[in-house]
N, C-alpha and C. Protein backbone atom coordinates (compact mmCIF):
# COMPACT_ATOMS: atom_id res chain seq x y z
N UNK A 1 -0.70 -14.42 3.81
CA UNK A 1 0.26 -13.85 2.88
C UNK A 1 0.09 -14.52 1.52
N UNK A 2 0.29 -13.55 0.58
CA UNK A 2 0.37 -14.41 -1.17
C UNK A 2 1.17 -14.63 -1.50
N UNK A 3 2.07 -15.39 -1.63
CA UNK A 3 3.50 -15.53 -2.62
C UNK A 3 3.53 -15.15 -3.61
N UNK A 4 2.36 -15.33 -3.98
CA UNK A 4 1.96 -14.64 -5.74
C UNK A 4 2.17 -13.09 -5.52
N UNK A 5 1.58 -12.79 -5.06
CA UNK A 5 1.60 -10.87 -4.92
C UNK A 5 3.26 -10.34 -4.29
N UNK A 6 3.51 -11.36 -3.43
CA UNK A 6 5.51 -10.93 -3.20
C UNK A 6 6.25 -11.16 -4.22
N UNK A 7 6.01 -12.22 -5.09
CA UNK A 7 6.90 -12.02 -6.00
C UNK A 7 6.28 -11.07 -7.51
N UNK A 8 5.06 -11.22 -7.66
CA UNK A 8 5.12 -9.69 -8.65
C UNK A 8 5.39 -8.45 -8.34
N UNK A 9 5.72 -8.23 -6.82
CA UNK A 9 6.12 -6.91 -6.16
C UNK A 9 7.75 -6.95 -6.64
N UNK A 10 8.39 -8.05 -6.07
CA UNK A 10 9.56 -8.50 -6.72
C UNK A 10 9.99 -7.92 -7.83
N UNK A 11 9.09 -8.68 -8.74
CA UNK A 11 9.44 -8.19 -10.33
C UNK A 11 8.91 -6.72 -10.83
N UNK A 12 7.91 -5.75 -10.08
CA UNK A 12 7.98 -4.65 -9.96
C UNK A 12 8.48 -3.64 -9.85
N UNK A 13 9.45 -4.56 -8.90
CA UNK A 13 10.54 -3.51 -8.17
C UNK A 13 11.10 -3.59 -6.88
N UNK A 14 10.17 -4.57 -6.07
CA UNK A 14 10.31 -4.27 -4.86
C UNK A 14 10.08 -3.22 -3.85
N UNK A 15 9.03 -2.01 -4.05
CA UNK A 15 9.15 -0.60 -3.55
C UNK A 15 7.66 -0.76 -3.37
N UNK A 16 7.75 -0.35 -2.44
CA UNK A 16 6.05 0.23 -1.39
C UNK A 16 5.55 1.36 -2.70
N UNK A 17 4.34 0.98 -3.41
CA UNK A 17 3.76 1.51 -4.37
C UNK A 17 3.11 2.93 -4.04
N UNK A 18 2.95 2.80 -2.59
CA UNK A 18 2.59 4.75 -2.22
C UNK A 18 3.65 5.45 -1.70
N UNK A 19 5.01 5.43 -1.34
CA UNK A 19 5.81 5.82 -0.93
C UNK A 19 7.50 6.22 -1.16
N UNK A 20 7.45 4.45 -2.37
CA UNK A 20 8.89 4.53 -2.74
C UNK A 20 9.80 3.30 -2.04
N UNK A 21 9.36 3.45 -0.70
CA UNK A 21 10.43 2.71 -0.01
C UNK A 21 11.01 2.06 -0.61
N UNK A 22 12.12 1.47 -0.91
CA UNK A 22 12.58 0.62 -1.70
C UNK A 22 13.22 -0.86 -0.63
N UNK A 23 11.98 -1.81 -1.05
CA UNK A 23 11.90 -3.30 0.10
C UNK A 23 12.81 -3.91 0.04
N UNK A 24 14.36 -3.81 -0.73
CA UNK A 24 15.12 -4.87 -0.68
C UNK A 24 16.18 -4.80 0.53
N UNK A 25 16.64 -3.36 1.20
CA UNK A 25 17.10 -4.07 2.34
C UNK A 25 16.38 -4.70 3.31
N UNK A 26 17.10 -5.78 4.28
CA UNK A 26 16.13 -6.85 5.36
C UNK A 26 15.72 -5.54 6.33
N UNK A 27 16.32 -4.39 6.65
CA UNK A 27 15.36 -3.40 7.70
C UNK A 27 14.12 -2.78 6.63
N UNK A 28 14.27 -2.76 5.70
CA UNK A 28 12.74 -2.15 4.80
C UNK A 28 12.22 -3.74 4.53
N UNK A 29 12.24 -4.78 4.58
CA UNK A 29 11.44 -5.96 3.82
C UNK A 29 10.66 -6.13 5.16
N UNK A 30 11.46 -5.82 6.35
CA UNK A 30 10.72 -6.31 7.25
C UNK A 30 9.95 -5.81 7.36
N UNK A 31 9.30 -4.40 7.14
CA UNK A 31 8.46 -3.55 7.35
C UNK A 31 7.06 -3.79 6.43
N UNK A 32 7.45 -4.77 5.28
CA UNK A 32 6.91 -4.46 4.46
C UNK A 32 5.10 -5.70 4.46
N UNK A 33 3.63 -5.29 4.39
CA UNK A 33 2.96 -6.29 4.10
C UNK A 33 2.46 -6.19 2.92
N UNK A 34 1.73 -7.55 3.13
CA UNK A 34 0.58 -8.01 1.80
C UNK A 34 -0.71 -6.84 2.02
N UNK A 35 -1.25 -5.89 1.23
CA UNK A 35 -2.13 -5.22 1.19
C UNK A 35 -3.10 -5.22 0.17
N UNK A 36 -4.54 -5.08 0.33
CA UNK A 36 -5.39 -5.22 -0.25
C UNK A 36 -6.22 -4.11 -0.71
N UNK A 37 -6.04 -3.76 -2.00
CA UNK A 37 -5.94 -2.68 -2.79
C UNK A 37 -7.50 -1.92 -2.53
N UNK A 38 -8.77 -2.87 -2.46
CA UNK A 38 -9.80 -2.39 -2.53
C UNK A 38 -10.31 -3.46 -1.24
N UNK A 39 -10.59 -2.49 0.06
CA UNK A 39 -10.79 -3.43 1.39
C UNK A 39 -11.84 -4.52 1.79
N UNK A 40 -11.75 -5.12 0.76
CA UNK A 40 -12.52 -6.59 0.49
C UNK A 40 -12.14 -7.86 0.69
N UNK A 41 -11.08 -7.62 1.32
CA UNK A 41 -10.63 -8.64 1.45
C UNK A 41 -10.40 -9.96 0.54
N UNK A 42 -10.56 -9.46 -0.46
CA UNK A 42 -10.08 -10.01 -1.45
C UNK A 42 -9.42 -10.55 -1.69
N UNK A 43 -8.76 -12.42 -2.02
CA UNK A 43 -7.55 -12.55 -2.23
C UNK A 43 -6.84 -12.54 -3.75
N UNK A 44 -7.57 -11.88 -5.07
CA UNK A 44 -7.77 -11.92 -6.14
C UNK A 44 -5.94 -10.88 -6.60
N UNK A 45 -5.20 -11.75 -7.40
CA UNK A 45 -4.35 -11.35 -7.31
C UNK A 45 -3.69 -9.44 -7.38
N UNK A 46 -5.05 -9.27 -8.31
CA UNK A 46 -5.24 -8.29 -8.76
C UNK A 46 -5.59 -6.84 -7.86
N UNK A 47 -6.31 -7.33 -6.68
CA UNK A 47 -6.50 -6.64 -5.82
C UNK A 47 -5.22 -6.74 -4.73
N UNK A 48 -4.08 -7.05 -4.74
CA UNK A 48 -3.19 -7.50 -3.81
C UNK A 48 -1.83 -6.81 -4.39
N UNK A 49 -1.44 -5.84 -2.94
CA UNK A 49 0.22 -5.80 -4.00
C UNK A 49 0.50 -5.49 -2.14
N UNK A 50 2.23 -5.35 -2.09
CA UNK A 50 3.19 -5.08 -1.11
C UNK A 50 3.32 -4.15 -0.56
N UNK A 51 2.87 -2.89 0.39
CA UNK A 51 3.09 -1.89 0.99
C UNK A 51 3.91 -2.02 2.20
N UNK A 52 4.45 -0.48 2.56
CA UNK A 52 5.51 -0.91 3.95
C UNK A 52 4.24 -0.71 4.96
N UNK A 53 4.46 -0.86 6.27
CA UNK A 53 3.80 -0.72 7.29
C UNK A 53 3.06 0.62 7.50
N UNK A 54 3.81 1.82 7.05
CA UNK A 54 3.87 2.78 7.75
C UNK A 54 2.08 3.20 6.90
N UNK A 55 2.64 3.10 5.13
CA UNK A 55 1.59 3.63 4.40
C UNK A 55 0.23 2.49 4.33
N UNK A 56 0.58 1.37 4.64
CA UNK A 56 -0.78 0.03 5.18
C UNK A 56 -1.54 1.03 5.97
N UNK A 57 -0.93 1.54 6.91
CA UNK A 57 -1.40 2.14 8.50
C UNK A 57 -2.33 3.15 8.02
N UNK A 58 -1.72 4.15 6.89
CA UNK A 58 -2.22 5.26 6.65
C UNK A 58 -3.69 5.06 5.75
N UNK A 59 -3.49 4.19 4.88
CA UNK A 59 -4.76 3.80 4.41
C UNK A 59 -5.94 2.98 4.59
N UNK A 60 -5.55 2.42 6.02
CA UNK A 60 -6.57 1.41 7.05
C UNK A 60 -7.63 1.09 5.79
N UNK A 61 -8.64 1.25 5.68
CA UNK A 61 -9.77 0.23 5.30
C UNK A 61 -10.57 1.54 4.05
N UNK A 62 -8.98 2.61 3.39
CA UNK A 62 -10.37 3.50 3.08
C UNK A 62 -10.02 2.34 1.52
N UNK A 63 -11.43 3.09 0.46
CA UNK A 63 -11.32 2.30 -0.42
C UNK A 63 -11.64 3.30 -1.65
N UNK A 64 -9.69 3.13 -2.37
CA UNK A 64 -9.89 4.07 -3.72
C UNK A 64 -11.11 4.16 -4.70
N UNK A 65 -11.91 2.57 -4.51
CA UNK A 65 -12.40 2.86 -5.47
C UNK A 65 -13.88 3.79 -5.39
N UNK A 66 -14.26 3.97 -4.70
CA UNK A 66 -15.41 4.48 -3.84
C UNK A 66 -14.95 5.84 -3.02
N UNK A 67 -13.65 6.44 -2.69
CA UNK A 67 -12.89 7.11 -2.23
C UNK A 67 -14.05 7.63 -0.67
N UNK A 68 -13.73 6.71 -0.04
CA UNK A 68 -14.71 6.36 0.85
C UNK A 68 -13.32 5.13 2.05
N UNK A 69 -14.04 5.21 3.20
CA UNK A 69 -13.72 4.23 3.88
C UNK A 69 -14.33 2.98 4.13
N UNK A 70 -13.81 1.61 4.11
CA UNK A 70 -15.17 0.81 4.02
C UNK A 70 -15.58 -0.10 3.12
N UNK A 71 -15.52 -1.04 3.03
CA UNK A 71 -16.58 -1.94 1.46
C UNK A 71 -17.53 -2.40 1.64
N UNK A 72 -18.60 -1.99 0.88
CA UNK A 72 -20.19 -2.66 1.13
C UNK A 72 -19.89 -3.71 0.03
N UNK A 73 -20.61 -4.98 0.24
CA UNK A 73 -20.29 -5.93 -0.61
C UNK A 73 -21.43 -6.32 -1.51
N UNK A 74 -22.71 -5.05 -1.34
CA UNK A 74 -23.86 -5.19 -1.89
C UNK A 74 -23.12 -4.22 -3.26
N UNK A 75 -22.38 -3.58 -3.22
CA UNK A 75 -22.37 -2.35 -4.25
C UNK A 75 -21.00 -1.93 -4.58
N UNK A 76 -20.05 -2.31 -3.98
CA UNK A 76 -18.64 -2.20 -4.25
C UNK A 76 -17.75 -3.57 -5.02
N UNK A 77 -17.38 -2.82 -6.27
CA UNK A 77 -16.03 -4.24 -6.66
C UNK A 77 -15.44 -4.90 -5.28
N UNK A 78 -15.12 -6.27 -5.81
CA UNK A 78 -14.12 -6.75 -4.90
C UNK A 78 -13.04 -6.97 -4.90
N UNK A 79 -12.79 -6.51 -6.21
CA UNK A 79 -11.20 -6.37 -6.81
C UNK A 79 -10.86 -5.71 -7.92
N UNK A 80 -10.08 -5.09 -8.66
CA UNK A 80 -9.98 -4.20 -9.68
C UNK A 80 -9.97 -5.33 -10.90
N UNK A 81 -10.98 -4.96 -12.05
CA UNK A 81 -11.09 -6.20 -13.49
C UNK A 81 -9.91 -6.22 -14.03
N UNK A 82 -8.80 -5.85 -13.86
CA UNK A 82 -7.81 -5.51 -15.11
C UNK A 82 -6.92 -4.66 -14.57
N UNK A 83 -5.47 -4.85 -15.47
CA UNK A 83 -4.64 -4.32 -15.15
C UNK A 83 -4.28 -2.71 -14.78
N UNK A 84 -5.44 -2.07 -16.02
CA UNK A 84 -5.41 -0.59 -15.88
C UNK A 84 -6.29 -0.23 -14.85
N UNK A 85 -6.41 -0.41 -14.18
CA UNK A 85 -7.52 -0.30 -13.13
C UNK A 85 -6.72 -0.36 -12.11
N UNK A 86 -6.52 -1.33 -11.62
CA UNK A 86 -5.25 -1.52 -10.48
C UNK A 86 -4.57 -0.26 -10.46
N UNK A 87 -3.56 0.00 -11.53
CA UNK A 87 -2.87 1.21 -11.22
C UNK A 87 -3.61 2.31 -10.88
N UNK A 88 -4.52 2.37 -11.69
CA UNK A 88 -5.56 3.71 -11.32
C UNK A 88 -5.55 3.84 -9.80
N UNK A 89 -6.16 2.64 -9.24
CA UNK A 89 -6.72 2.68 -7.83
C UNK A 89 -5.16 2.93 -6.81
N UNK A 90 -4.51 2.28 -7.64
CA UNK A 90 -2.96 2.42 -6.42
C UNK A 90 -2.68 3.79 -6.89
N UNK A 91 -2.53 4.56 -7.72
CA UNK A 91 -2.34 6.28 -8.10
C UNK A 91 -3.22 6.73 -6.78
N UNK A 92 -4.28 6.39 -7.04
CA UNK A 92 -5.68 7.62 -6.33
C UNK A 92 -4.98 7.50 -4.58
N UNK A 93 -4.81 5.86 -4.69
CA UNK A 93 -4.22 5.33 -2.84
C UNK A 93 -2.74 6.29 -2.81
N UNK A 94 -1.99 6.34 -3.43
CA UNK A 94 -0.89 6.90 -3.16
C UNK A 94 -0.72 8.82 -3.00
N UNK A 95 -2.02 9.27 -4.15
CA UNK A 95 -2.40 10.25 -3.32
C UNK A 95 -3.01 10.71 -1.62
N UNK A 96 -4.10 9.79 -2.23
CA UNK A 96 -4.57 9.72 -0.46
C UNK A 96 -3.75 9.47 1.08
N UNK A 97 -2.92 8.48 0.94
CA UNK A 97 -1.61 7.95 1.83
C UNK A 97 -1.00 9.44 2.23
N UNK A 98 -0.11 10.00 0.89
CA UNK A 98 0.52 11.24 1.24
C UNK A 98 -0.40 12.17 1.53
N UNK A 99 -1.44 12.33 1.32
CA UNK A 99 -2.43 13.30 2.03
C UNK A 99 -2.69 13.30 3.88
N UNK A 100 -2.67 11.87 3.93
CA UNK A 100 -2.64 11.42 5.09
C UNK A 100 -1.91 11.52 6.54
N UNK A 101 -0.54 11.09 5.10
CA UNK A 101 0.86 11.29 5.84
C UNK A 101 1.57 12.94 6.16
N UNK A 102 0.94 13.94 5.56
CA UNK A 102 1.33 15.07 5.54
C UNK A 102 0.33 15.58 6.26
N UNK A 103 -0.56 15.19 7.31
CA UNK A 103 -1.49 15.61 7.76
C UNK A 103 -1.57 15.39 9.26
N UNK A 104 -0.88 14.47 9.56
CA UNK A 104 -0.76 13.61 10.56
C UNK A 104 0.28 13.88 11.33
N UNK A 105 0.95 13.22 12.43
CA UNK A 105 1.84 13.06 13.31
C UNK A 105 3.29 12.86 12.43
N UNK A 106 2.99 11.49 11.94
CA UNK A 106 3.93 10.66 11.04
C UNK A 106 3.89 11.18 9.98
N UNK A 107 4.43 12.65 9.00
CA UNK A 107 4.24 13.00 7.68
C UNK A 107 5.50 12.31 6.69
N UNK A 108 5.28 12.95 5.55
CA UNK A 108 5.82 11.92 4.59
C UNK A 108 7.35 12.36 4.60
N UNK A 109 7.82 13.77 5.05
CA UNK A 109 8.68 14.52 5.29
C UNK A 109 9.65 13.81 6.17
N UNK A 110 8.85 13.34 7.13
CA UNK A 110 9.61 12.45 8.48
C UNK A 110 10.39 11.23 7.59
N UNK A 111 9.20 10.41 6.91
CA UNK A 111 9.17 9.31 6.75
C UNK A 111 10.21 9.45 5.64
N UNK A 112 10.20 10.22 4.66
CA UNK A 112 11.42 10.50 3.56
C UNK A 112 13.23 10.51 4.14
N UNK A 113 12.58 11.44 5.61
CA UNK A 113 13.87 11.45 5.71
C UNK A 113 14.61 10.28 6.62
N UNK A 114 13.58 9.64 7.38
CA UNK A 114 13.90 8.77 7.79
C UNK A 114 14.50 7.11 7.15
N UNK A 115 13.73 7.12 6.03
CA UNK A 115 14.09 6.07 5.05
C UNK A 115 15.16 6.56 4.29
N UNK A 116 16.16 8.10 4.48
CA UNK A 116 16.80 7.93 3.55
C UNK A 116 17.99 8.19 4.24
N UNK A 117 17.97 7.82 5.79
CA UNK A 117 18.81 7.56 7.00
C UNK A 117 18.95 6.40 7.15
N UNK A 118 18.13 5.16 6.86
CA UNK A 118 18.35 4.02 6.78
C UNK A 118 17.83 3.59 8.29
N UNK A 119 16.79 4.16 9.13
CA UNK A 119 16.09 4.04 9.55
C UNK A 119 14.26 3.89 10.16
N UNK A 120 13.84 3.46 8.97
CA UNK A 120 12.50 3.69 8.89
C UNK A 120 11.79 3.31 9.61
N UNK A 121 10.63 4.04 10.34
CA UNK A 121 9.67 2.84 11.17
C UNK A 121 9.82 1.44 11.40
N UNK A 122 10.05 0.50 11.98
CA UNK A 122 9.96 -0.55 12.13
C UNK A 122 8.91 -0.99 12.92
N UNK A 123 7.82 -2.49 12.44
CA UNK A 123 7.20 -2.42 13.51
C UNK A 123 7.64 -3.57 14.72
N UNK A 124 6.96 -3.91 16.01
CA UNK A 124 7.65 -4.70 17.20
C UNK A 124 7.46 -6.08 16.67
C-alpha cells in the first residue's frame, strides 16, 4: 500500500476515479485499493491512485496506455511522465471499466444502484 497515493486520493476527493464511488463511508473505504494505473507495477506515485474493488476487478492487468492487456517492459511506459497524462490514462480506464461493467454479470447499472442503497460489493 502507498500512503502517498491514499492521501492524494484524499485530497482528490476520496471517490473511485472510474466509477464515482464516493470512499468516505467505512462500508465504501473498505472496498477500496491501491491501483496501478499502467500494469507495471510500478510504485511511481504517478502511476498509483485508489479504486474500489469492484472496478480494480474490472480492469485486471489491461493497460490504458497500450489499450491492450498486459505490460511488456521492453516497450511499454512504466508510469505516466506527468500530470496530464495520468488523467488521460484514468479517462481511457474509466471508459474501458464501464465498458466492462456493462458487459458483464456485475454491470454498472447494478453497481450504481447498489452504491446508492448503501450497499456495495464488499469483498470477504
Amino acid at each position: 500500500m502507498s500512503w502517498a497515493a491514499w492521501l492524494r486520493w484524499v485530497a482528490e476527493g476520496a471517490r473511485c476515479p472510474y466509477c464515482g464511488l464516493d470512499g468516505q463511508p467505512l462500508e465504501n473505504w473498505r472496498q477500496m485499493e491501491t491501483e496501478h494505473i499502467i500494469p507495471s507495477k510500478s510504485w511511481d506515485l504517478l502511476n498509483l491512485t485508489v479504486a474500489c474493488h469492484v472496478c480494480n476487478q474490472a480492469k485486471r492487468d489491461w493497460n490504458p496506455a497500450t489499450r491492450r492487456r498486459g505490460y511488456d517492459p521492453t516497450t511499454d511506459m512504466p508510469a505516466p511522465p506527468d500530470e496530464v497524462t495520468r488523467q488521460r490514462l484514468i479517462d481511457v480506464t474509466r471508459q474501458y471499466v464501464k465498458q466492462r461493467l456493462d458487459t458483464g454479470l456485475y454491470t454498472a447499472e447494478i453497481h450504481a444502484r447498489m452504491m446508492a442503497e448503501g450497499r456495495a460489493w464488499q469483498k470477504c
